[in-house]
N, C-alpha and C. Protein backbone atom coordinates (compact mmCIF):
# COMPACT_ATOMS: atom_id res chain seq x y z
N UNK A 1 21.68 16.32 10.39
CA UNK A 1 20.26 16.46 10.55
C UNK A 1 19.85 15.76 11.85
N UNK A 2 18.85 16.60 12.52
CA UNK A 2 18.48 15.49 13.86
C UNK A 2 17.67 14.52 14.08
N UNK A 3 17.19 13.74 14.68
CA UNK A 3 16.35 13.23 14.34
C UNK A 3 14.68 13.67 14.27
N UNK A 4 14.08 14.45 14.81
CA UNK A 4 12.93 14.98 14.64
C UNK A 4 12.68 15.57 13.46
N UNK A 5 13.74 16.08 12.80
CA UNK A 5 13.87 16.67 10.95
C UNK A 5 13.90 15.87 10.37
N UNK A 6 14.62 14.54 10.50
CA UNK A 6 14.50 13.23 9.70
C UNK A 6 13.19 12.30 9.72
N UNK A 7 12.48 12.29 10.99
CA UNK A 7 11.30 11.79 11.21
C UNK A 7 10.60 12.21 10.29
N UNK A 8 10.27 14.27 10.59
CA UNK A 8 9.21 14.89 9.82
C UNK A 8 9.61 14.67 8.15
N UNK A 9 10.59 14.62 7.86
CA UNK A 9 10.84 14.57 6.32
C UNK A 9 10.46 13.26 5.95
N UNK A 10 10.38 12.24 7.00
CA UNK A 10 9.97 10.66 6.20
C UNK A 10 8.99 10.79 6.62
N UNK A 11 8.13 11.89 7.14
CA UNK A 11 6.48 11.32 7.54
C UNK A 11 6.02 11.85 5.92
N UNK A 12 6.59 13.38 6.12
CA UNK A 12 6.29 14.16 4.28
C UNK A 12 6.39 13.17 3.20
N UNK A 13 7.41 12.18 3.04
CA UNK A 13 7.75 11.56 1.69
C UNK A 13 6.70 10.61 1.88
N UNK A 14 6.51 10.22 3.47
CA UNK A 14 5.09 9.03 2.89
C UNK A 14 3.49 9.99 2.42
N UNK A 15 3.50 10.54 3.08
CA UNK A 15 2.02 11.82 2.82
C UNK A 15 2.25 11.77 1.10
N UNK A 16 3.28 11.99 0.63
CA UNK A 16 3.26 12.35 -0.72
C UNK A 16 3.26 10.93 -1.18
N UNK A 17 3.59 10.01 -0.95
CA UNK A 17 3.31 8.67 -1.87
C UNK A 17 2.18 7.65 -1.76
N UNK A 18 1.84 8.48 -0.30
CA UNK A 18 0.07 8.14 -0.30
C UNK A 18 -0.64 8.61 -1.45
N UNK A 19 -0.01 9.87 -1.15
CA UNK A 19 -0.79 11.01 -2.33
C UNK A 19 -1.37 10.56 -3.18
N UNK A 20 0.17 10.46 -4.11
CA UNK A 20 0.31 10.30 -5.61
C UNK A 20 -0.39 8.50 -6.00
N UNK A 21 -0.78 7.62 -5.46
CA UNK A 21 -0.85 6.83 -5.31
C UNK A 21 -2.40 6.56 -4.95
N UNK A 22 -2.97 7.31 -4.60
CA UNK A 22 -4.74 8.01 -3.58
C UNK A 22 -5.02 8.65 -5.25
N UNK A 23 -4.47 9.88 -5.61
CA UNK A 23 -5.18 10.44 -6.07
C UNK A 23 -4.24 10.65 -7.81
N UNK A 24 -3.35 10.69 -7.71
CA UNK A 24 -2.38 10.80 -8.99
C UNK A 24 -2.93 9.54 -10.24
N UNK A 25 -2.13 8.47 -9.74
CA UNK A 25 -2.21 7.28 -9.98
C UNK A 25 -3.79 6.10 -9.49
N UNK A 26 -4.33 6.46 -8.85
CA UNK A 26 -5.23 5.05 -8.87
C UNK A 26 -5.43 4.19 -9.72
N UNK A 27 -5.38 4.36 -11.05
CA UNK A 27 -5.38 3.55 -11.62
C UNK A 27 -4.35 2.65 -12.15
N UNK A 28 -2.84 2.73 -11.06
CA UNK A 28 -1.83 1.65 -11.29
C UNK A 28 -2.82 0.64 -10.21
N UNK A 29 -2.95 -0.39 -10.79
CA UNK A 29 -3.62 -1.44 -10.30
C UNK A 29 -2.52 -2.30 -8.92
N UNK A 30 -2.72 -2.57 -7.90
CA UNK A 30 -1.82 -3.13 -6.95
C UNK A 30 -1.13 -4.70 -7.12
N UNK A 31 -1.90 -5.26 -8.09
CA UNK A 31 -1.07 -6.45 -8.57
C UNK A 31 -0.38 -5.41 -9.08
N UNK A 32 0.30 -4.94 -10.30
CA UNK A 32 1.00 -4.24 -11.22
C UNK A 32 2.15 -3.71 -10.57
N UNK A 33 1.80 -3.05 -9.24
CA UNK A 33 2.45 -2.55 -8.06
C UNK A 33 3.10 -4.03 -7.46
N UNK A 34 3.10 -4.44 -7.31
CA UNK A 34 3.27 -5.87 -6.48
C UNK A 34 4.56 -6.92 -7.83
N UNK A 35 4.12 -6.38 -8.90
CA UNK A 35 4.71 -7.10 -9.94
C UNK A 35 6.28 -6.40 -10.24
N UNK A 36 5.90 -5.05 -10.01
CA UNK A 36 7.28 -4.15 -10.54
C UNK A 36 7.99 -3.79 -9.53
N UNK A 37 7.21 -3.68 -8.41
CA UNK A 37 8.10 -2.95 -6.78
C UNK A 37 8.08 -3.98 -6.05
N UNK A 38 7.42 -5.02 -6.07
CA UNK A 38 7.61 -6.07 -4.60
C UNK A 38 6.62 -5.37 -3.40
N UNK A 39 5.63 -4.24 -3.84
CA UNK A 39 4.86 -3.66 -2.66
C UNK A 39 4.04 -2.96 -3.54
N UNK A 40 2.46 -2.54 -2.44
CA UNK A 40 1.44 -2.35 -3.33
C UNK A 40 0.88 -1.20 -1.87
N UNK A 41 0.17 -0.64 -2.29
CA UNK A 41 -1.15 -0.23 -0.95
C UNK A 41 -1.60 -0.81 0.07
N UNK A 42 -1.86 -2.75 0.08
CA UNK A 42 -1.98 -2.93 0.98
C UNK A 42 -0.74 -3.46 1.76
N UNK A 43 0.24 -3.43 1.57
CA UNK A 43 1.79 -3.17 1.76
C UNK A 43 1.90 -2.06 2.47
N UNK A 44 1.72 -1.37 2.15
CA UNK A 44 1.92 0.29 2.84
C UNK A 44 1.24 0.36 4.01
N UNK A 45 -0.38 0.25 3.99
CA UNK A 45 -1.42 0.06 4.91
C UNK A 45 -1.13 -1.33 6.10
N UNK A 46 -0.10 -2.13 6.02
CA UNK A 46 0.06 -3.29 6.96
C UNK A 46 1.08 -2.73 7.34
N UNK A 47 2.33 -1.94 6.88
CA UNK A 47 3.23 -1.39 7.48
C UNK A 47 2.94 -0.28 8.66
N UNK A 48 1.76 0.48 7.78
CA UNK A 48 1.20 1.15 9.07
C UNK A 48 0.65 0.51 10.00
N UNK A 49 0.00 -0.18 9.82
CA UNK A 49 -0.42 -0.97 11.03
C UNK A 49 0.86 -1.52 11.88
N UNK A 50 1.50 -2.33 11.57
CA UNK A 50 2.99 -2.55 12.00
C UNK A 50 3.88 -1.22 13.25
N UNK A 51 3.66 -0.60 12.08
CA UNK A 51 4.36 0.83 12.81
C UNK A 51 3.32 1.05 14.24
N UNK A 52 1.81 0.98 13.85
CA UNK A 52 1.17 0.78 15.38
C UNK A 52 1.58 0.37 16.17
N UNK A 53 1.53 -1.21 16.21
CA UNK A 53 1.60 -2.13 16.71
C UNK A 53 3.00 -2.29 17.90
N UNK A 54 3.89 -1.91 16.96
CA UNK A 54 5.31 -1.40 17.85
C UNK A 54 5.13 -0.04 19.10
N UNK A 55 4.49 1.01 19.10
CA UNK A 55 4.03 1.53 19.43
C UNK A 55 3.05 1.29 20.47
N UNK A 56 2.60 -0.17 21.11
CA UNK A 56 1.30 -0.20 21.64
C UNK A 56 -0.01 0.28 21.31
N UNK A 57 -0.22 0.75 19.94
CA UNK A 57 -1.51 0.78 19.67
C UNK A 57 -2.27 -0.36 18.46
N UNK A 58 -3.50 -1.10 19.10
CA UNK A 58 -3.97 -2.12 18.59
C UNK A 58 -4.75 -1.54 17.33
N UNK A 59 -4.69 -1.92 15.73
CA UNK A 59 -5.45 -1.89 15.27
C UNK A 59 -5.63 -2.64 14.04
N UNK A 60 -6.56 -3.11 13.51
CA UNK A 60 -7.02 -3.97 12.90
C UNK A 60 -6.15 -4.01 11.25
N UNK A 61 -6.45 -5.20 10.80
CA UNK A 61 -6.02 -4.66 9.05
C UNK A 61 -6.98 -4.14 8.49
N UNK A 62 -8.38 -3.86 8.54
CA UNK A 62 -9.22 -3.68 7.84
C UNK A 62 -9.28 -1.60 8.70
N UNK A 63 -9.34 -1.72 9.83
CA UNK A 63 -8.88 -0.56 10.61
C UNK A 63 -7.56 0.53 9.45
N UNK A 64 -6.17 0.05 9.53
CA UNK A 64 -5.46 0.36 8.61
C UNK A 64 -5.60 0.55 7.17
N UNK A 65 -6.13 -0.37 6.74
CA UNK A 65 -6.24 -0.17 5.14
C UNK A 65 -7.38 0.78 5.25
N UNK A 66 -8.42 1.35 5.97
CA UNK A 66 -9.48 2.18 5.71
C UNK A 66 -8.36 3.70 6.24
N UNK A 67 -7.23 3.23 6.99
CA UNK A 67 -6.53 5.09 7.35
C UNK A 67 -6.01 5.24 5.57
N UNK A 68 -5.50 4.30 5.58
CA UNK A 68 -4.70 4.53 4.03
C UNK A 68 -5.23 5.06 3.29
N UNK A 69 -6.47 4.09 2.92
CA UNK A 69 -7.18 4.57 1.58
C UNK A 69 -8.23 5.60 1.90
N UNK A 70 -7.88 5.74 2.87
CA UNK A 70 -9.28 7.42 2.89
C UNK A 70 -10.50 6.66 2.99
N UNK A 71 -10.70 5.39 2.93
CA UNK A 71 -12.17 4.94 2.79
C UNK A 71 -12.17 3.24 3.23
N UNK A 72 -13.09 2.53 3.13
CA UNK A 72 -13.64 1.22 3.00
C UNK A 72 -12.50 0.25 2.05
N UNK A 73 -11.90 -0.60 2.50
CA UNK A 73 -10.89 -0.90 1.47
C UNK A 73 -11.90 -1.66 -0.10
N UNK A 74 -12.91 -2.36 0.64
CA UNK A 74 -13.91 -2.31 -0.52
C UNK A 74 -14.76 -1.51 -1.87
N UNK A 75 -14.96 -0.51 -0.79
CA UNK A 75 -14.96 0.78 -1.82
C UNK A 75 -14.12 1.47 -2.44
N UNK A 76 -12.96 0.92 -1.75
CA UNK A 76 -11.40 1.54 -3.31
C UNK A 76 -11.57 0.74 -4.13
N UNK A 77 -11.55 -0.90 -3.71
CA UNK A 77 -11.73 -1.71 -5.14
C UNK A 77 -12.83 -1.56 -5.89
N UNK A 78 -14.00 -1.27 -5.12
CA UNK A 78 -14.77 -1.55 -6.45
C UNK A 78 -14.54 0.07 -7.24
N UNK A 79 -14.05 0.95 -6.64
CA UNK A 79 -13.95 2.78 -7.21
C UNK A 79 -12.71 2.23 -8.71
N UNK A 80 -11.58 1.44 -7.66
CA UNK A 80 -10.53 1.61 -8.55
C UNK A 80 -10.01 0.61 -9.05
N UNK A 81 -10.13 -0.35 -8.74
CA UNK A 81 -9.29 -1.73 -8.74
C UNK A 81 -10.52 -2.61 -9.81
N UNK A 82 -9.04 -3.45 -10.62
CA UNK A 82 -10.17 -4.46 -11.89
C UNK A 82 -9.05 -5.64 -11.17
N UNK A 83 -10.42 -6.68 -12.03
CA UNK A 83 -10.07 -8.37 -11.70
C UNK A 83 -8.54 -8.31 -12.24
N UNK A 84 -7.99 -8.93 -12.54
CA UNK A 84 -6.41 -9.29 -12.75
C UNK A 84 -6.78 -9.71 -14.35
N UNK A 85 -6.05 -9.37 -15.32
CA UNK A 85 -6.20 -10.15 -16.49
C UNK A 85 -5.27 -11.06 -16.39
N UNK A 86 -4.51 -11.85 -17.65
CA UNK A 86 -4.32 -13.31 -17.52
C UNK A 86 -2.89 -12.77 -17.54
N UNK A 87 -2.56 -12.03 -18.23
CA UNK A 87 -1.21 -11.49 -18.55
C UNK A 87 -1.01 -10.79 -17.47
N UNK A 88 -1.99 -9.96 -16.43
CA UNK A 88 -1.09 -9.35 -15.18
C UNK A 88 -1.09 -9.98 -14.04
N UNK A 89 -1.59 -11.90 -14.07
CA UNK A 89 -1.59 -12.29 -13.11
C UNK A 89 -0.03 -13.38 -13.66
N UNK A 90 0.05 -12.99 -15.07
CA UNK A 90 1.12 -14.14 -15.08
C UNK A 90 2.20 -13.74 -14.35
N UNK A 91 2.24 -12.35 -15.15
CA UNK A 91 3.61 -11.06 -14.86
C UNK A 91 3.94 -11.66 -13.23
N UNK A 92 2.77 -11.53 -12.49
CA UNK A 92 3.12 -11.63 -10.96
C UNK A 92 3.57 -12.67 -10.64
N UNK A 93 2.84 -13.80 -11.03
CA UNK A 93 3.47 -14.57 -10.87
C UNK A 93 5.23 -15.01 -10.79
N UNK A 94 4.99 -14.95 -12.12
CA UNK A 94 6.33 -14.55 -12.35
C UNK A 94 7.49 -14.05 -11.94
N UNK A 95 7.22 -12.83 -11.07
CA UNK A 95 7.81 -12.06 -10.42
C UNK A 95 8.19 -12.59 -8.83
N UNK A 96 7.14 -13.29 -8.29
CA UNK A 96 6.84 -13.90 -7.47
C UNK A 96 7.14 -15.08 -7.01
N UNK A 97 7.96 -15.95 -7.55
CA UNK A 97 8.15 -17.85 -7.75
C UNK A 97 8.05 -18.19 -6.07
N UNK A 98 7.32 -19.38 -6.28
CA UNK A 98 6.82 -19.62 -4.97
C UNK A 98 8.30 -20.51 -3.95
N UNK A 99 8.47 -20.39 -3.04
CA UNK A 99 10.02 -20.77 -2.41
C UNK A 99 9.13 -21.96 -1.43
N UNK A 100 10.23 -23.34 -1.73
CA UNK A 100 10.03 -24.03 -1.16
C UNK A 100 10.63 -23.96 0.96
């Protein structure tokens, strides 16, 4: 495979896990995401930015997380996103142990 077929096929697999993730799923909450994968939306959205950044183009985190989410990263949370309950902030925790 060359590389311009390999590019376009990993631009497709992210389009689709934006997707499913935008519009499938919103309601997997990004702690929950963060608890089971080690990465969430705004994970994805800093990578893009990242991927800018290498590139020479400057843009913000709040810039990025609004390409991601189609919108205001505020207005996804309040559309989609709840406070953390006690049990999905433990989980993370958990998942998470802080390294000295």
């Amino acid at each position: 495979m060359d590389d311009a077929t390999r590019t376009e096929l990993e631009a497709a697999a992210f389009r689709r896990l934006r997707h499913h993730l935008m519009e499938e799923r919103p309601d997997a909450q990004n702690i929950e995401l963060m608890t089971l994968a080690g990465f969430c939306r705004n994970c994805l959205s800093r990578w893009y930015q990242e991927a800018a950044a290498e590139r020479g183009i400057k843009m913000s985190k709040d810039e990025a997380r609004e390409i991601f989410y189609g919108m205001p990263y505020d207005d996804w949370k309040a559309r989609h996103q709840s406070e953390a309950t006690p049990e999905q902030q433990a989980a993370f925790d958990a998942s998470h142990p802080t390294r000295d």
